[in-house]
C-alpha atoms as a PDB file:
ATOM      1  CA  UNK A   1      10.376  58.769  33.579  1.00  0.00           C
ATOM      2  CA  UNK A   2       7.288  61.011  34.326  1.00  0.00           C
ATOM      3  CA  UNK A   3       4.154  60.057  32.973  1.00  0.00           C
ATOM      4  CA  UNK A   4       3.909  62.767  29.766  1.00  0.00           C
ATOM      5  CA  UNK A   5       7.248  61.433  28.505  1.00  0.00           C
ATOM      6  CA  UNK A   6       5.718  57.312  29.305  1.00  0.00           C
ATOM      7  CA  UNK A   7       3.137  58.264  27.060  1.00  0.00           C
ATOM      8  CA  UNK A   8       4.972  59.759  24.104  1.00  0.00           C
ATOM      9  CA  UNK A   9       7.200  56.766  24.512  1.00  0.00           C
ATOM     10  CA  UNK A  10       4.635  54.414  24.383  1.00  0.00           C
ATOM     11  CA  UNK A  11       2.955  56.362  21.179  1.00  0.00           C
ATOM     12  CA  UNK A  12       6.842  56.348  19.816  1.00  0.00           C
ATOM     13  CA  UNK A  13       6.937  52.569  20.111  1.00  0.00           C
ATOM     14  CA  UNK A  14       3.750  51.946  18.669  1.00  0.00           C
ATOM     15  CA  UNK A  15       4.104  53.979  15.897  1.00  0.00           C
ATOM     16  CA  UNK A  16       7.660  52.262  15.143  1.00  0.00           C
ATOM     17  CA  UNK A  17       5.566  48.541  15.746  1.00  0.00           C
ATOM     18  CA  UNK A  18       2.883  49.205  13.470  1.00  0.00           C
ATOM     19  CA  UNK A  19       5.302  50.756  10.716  1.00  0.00           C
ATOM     20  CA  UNK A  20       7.187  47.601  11.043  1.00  0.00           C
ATOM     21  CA  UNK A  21       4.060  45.620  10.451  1.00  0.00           C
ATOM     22  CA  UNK A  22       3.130  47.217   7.533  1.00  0.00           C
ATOM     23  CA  UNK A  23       6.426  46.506   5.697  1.00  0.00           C
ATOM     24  CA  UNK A  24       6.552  43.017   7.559  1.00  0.00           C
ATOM     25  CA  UNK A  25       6.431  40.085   5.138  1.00  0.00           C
ATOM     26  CA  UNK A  26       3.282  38.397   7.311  1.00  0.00           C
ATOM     27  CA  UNK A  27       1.756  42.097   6.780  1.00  0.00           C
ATOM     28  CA  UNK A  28       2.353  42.029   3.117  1.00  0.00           C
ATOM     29  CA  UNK A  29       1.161  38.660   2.826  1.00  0.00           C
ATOM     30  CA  UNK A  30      -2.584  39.686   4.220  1.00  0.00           C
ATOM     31  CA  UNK A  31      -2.870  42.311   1.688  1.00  0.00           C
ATOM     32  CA  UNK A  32      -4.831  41.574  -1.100  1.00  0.00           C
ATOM     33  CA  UNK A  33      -3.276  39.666  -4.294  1.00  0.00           C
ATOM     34  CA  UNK A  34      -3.720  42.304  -7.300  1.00  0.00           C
ATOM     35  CA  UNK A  35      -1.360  42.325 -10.330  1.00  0.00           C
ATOM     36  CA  UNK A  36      -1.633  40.267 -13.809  1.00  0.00           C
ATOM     37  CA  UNK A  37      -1.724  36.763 -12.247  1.00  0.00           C
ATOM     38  CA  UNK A  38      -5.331  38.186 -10.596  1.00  0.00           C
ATOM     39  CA  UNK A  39      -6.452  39.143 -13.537  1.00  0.00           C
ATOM     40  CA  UNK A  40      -5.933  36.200 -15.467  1.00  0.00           C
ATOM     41  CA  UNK A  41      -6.670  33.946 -13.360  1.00  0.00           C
ATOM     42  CA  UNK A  42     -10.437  36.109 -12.884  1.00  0.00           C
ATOM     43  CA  UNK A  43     -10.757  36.412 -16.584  1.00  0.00           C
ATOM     44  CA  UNK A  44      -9.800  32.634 -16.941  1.00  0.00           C
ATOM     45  CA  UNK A  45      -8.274  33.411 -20.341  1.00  0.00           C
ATOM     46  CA  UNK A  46      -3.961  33.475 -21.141  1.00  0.00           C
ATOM     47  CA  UNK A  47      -3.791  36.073 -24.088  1.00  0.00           C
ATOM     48  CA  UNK A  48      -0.145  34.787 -25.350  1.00  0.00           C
ATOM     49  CA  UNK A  49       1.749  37.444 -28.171  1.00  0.00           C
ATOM     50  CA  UNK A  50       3.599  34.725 -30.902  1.00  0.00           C
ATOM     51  CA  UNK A  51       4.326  35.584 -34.312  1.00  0.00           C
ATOM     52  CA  UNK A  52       3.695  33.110 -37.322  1.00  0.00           C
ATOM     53  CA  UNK A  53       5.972  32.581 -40.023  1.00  0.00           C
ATOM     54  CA  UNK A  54       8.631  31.246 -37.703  1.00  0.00           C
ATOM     55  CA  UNK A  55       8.400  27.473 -37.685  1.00  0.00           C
ATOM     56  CA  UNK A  56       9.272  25.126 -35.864  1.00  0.00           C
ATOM     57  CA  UNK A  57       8.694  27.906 -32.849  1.00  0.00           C
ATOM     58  CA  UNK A  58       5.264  28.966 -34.293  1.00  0.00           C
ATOM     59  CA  UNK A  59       3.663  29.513 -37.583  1.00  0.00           C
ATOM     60  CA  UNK A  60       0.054  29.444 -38.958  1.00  0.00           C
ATOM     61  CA  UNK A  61      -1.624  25.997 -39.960  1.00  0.00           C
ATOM     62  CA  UNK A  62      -3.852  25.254 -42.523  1.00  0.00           C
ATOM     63  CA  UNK A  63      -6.973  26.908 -40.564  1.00  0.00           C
ATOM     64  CA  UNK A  64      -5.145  30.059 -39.820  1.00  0.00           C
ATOM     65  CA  UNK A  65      -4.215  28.982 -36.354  1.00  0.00           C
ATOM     66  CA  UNK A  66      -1.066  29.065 -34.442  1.00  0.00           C
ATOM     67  CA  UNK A  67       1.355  26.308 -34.555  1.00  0.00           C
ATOM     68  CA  UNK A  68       4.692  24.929 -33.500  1.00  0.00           C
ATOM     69  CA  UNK A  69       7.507  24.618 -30.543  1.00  0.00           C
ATOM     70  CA  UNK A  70       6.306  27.963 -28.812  1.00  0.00           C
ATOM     71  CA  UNK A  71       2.645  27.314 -29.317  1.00  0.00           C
ATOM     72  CA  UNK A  72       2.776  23.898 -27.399  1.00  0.00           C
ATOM     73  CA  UNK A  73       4.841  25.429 -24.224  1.00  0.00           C
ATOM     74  CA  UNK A  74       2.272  28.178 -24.103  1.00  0.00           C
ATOM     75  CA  UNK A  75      -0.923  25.437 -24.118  1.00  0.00           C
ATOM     76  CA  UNK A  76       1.141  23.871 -21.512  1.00  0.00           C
ATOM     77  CA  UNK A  77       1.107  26.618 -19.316  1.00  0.00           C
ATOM     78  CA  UNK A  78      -2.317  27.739 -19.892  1.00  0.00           C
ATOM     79  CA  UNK A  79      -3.236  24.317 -19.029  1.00  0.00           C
ATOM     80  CA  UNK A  80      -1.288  24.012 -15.522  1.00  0.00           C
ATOM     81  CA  UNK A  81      -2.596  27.629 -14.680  1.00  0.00           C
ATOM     82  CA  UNK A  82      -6.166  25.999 -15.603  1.00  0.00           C
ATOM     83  CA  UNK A  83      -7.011  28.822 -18.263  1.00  0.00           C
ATOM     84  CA  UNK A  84      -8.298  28.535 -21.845  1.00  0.00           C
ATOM     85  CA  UNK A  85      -5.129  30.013 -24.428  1.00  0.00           C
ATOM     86  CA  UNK A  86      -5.958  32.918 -26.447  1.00  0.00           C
ATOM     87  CA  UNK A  87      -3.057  33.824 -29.397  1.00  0.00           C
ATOM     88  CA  UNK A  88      -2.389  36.963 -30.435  1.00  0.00           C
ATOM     89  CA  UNK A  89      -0.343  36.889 -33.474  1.00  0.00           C
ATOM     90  CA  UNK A  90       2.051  39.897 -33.926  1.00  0.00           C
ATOM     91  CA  UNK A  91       5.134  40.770 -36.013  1.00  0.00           C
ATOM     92  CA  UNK A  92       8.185  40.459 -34.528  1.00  0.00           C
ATOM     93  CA  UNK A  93       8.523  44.544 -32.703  1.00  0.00           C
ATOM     94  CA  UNK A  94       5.430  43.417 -31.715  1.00  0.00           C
ATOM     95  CA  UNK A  95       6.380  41.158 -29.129  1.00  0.00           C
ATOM     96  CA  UNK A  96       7.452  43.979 -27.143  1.00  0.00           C
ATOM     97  CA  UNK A  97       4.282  46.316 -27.760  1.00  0.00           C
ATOM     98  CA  UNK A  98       1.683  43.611 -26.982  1.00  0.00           C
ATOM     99  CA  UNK A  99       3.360  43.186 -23.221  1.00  0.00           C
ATOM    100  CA  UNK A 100       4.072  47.072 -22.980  1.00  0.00           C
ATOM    101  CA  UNK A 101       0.402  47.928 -23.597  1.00  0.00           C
ATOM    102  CA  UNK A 102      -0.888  44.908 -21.355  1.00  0.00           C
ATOM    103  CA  UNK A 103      -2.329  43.607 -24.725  1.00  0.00           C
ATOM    104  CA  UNK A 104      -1.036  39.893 -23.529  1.00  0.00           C
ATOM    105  CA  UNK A 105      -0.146  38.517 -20.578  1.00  0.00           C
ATOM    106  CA  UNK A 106       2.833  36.873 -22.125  1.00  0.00           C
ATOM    107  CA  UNK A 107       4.954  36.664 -25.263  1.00  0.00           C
ATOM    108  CA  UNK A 108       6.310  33.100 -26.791  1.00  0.00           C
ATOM    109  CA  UNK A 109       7.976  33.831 -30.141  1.00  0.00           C
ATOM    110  CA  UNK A 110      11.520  32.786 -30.470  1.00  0.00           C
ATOM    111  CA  UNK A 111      12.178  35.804 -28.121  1.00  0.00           C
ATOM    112  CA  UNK A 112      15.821  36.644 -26.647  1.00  0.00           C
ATOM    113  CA  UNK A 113      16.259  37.496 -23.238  1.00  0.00           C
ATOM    114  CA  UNK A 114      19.154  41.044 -23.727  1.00  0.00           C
ATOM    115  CA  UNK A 115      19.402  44.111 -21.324  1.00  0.00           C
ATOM    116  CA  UNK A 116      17.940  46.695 -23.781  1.00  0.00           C
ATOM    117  CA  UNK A 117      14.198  44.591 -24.500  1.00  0.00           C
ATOM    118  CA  UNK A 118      14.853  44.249 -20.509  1.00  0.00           C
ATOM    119  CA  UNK A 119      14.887  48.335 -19.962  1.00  0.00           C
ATOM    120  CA  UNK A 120      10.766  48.042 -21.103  1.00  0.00           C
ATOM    121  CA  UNK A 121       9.960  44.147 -20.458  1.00  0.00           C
ATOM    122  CA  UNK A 122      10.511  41.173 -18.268  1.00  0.00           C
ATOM    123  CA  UNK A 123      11.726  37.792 -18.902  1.00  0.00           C
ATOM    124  CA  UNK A 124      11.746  34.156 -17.238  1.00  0.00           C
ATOM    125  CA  UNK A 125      15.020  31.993 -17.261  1.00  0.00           C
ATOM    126  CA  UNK A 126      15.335  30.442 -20.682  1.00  0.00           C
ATOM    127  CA  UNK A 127      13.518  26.942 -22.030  1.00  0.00           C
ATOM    128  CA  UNK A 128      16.159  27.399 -24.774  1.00  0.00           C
ATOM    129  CA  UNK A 129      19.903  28.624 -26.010  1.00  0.00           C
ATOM    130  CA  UNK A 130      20.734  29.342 -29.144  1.00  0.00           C
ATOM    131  CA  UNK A 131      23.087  31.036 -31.326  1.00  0.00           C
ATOM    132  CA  UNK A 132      23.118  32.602 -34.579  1.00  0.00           C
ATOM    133  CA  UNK A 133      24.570  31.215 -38.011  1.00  0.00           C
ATOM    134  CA  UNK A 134      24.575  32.135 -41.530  1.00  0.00           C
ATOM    135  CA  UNK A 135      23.184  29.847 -43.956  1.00  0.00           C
ATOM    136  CA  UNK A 136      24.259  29.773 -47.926  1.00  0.00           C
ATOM    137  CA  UNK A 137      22.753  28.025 -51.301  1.00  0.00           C
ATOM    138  CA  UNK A 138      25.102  25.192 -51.610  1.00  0.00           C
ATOM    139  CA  UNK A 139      26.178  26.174 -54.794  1.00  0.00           C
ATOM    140  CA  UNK A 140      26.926  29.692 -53.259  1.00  0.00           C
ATOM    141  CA  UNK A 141      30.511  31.342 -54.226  1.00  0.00           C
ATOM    142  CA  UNK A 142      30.753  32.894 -50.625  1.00  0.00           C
ATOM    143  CA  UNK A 143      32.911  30.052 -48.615  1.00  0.00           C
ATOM    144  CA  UNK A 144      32.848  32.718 -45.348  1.00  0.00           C
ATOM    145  CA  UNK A 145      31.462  35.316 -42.983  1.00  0.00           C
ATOM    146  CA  UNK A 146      34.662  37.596 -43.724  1.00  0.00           C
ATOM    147  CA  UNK A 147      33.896  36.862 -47.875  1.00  0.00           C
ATOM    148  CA  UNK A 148      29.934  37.278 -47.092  1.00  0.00           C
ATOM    149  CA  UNK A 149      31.529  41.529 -45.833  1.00  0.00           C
ATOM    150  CA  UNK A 150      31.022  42.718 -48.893  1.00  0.00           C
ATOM    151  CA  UNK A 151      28.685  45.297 -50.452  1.00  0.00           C
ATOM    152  CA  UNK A 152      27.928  43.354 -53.435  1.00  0.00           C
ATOM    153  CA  UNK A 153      26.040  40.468 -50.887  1.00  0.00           C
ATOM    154  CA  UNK A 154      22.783  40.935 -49.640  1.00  0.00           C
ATOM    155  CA  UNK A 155      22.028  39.158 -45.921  1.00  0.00           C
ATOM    156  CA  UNK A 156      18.204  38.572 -45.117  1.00  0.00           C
ATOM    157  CA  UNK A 157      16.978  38.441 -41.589  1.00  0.00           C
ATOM    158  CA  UNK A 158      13.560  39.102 -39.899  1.00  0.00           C
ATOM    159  CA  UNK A 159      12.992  43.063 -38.822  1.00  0.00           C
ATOM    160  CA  UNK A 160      13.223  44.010 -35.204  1.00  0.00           C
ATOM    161  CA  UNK A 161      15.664  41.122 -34.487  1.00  0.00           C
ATOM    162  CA  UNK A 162      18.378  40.395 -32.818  1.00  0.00           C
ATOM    163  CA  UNK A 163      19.979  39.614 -36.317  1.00  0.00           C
ATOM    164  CA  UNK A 164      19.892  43.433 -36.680  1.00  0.00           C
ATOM    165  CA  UNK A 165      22.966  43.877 -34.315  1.00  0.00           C
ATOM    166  CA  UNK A 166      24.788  40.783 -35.181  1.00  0.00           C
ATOM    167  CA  UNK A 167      25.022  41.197 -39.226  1.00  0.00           C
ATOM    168  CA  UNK A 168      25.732  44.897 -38.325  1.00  0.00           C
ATOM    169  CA  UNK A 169      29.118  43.758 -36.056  1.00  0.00           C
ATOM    170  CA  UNK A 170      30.081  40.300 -38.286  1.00  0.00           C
ATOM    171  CA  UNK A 171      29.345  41.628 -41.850  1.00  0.00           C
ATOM    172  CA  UNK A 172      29.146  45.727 -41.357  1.00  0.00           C
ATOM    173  CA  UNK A 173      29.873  46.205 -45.185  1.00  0.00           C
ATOM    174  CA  UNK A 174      27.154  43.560 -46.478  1.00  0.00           C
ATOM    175  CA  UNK A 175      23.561  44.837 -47.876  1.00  0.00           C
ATOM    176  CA  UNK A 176      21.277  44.372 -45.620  1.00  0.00           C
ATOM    177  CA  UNK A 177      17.562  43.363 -46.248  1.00  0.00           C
ATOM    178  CA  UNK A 178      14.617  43.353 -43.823  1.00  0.00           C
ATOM    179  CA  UNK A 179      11.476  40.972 -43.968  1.00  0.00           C
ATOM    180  CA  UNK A 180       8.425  40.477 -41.859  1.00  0.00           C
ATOM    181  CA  UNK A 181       9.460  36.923 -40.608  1.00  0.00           C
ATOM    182  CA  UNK A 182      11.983  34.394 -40.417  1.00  0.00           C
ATOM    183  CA  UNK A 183      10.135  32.097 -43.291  1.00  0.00           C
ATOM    184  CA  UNK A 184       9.998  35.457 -45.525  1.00  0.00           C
ATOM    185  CA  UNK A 185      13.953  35.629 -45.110  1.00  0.00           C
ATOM    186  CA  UNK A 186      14.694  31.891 -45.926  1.00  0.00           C
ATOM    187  CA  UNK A 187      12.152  32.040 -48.687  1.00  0.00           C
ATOM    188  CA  UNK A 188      14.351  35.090 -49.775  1.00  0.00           C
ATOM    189  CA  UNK A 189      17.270  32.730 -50.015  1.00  0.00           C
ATOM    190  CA  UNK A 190      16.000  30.206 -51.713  1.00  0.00           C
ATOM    191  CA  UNK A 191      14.393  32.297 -54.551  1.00  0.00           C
ATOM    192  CA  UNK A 192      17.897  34.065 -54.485  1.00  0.00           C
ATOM    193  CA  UNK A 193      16.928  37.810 -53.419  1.00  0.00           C
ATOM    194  CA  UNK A 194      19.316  37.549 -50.904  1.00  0.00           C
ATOM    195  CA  UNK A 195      22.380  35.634 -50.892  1.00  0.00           C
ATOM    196  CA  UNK A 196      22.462  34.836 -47.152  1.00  0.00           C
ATOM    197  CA  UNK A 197      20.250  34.069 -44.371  1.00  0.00           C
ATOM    198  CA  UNK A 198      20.971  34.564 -40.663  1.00  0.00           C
ATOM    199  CA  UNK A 199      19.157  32.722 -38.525  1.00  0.00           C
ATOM    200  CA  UNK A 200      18.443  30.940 -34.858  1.00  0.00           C
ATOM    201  CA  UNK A 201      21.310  28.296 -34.387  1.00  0.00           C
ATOM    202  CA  UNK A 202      18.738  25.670 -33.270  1.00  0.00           C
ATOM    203  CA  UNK A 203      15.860  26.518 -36.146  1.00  0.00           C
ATOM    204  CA  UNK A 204      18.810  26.401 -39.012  1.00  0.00           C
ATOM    205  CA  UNK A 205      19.923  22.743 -38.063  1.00  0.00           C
ATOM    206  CA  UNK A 206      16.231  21.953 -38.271  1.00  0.00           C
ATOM    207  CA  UNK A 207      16.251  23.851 -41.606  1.00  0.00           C
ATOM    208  CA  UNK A 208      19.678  21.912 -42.835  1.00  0.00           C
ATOM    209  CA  UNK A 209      18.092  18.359 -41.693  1.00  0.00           C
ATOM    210  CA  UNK A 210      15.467  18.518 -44.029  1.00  0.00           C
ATOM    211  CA  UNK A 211      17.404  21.090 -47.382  1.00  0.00           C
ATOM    212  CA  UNK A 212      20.923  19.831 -46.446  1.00  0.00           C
ATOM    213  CA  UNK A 213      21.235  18.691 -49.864  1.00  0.00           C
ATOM    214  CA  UNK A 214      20.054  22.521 -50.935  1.00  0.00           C
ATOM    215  CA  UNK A 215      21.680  24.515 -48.430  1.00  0.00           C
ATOM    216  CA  UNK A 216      25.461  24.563 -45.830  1.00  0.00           C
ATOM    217  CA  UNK A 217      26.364  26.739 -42.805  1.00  0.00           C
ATOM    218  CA  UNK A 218      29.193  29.326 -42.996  1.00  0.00           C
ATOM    219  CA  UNK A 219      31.680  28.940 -40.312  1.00  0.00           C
ATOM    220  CA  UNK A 220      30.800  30.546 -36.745  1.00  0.00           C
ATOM    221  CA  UNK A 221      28.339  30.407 -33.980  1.00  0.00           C
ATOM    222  CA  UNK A 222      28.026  34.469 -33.523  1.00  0.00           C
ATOM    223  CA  UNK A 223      25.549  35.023 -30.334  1.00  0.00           C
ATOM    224  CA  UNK A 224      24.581  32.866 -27.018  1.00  0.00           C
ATOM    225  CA  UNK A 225      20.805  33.755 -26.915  1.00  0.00           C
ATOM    226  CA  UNK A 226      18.240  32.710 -24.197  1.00  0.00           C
ATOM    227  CA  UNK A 227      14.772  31.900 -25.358  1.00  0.00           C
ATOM    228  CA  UNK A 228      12.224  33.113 -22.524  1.00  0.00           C
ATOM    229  CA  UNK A 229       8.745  33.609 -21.774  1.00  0.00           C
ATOM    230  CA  UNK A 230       8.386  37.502 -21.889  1.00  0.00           C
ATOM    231  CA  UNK A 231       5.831  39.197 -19.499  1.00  0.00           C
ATOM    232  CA  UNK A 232       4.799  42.807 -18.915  1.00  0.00           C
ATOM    233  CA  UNK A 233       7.741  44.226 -16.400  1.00  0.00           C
ATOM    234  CA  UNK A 234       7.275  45.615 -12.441  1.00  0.00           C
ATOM    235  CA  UNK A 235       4.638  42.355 -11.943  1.00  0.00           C
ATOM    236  CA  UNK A 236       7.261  40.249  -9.602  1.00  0.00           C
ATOM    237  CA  UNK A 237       3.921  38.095  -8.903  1.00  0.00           C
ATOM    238  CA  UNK A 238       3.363  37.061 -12.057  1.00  0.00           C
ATOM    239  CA  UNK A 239       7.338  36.585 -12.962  1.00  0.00           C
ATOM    240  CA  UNK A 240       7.381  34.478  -9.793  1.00  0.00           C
ATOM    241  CA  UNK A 241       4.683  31.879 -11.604  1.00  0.00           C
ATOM    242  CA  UNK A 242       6.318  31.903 -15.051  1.00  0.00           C
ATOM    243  CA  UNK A 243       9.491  30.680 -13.987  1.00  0.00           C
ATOM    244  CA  UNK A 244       8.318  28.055 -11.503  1.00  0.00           C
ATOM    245  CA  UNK A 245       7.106  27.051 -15.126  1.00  0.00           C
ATOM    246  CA  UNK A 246       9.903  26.975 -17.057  1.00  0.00           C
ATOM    247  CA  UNK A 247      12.347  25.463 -13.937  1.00  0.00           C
ATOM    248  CA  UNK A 248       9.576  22.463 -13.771  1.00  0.00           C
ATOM    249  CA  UNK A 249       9.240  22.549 -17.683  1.00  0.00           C
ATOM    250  CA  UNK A 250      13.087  22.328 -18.128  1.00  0.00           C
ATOM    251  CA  UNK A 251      13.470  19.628 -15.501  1.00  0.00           C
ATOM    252  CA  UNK A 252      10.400  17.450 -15.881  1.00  0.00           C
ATOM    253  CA  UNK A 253      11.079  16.111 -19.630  1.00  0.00           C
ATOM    254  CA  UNK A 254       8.256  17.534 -20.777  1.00  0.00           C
ATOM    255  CA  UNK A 255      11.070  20.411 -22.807  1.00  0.00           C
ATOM    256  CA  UNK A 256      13.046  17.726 -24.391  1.00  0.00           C
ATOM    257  CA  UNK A 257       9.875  15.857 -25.882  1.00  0.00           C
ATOM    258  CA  UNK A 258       8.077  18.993 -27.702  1.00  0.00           C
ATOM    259  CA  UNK A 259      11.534  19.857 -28.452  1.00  0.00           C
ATOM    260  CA  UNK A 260      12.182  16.789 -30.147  1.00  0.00           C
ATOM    261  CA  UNK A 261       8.577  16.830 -31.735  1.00  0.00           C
ATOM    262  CA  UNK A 262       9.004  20.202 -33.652  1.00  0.00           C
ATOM    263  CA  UNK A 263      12.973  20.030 -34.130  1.00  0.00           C
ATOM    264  CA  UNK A 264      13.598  16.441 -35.148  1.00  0.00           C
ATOM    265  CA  UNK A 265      16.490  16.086 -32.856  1.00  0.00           C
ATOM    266  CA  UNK A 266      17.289  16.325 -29.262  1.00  0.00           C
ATOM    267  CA  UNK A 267      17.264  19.505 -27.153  1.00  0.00           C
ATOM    268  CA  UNK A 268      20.952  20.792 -26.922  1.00  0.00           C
ATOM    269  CA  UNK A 269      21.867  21.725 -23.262  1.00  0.00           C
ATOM    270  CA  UNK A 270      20.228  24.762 -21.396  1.00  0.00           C
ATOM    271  CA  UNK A 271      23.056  25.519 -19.695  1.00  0.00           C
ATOM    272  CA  UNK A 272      25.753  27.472 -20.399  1.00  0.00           C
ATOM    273  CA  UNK A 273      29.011  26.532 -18.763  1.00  0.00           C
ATOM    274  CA  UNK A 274      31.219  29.911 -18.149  1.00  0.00           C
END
């Protein structure tokens, strides 16, 4: 080998080396750390999207301030990441806009993990399944979901849920009414406006343990949901974080006691067996 083609060689090989080094993990790992978990972490706030009206996951107390299941997990979190909580309360299509437009850093709010939120937003693994039921006046006529499929019925559900879909496959023919939250829907019920309610599996037992005397379950379990933390999506960073959360969460106890707090009963198995 002459010396010209040794030294186009040699400028060869360390152009490979160095392009190697950039794309090298060790390389990556001296850049410097950018992305939402910076931010936060320099702004020392958590700006959490949860919607009210939902209890036991969150709804406003007395002083106007957030409350419930999902508000306790997020002051959890803010506290292990050392920040101060900051609520943003949004209606329910407003989950999805406050992590879209990097209003909040994350979204707790009863909020199901499915491939089409996923095409716009992230999620962590759940801290909660659930499924979907319909609930009926106990003095109600309608004995099933097949009897509810009829125009003359009127189903209530909270807007820009996934009770949108599911009352569109299980009762196509039924009317179907749309309200702000989840409370405004089983307020609906009760003062008759609509003759059914569909509703979170795990927030309708709470709902039957206290109005059981008022209130029964049709027959059916009609969706497996997972309950995650949603978080603005391309930030693999900040995903990384959330879910060491929720795997530690999920593990430690600490699910199954503010679980049983809010609920009244104990937290039904994350999960699923296939």
């Amino acid at each position: 080998m002459n010396m010209v083609r040794r030294r186009v060689f040699g400028a060869l090989a360390f152009g490979v080396l160095s392009a190697s080094f950039a794309f090298s993990p060790v390389a990556e790992a001296q850049q410097p750390q950018g992305g939402i978990l910076s931010d936060v972490l320099k702004r020392g706030v958590l700006r959490i999207a949860t919607i009210g009206g939902n209890p036991p996951y969150s709804s406003l107390g007395t002083d106007g301030k957030p409350v419930g299941y999902d508000i306790d997990v997020a002051n959890m979190l803010a506290e292990q990441l050392k920040l101060k909580a900051e609520f943003i309360v949004v209606d329910v299509p407003g989950r999805i806009t406050a992590l879209q437009t990097r209003r909040a850093d994350v979204t707790f709010a009863n909020f199901t993990a499915n491939v089409e939120r996923s095409k716009v937003i992230a999620f962590t693994d759940p801290y909660v399944v659930v499924g979907s039921i319909y609930m009926v006046k106990k003095d109600s006529p309608i004995q099933s979901v097949e009897q509810l499929n009829d125009p003359k019925y009127k189903i209530g559900f909270a807007r820009g849920g996934t009770a949108e879909g599911i009352s569109a496959t299980t009762a196509p023919r039924a009317q179907k009414v749309r309200f702000d939250t989840v409370g405004d829907a089983y307020l609906a019920m009760q003062s008759g406006q609509v003759d059914s309610h569909l509703q979170d599996s795990l927030q309708n037992a709470s709902y039957v343990a206290k109005d059981g005397d008022k209130y029964r379950n049709l027959a059916g379990n009609w969706s497996y949901e997972e309950i995650s933390i949603g978080l603005p999506a391309g930030d693999f960073d900040w995903w990384r974080v959330l879910n060491i959360f929720v795997k530690n969460f999920n593990a430690s106890g600490d699910n199954a006691r503010l679980f049983k707090k809010h609920f009244g009963y104990d937290l039904p198995p994350i999960q699923q067996k296939y």
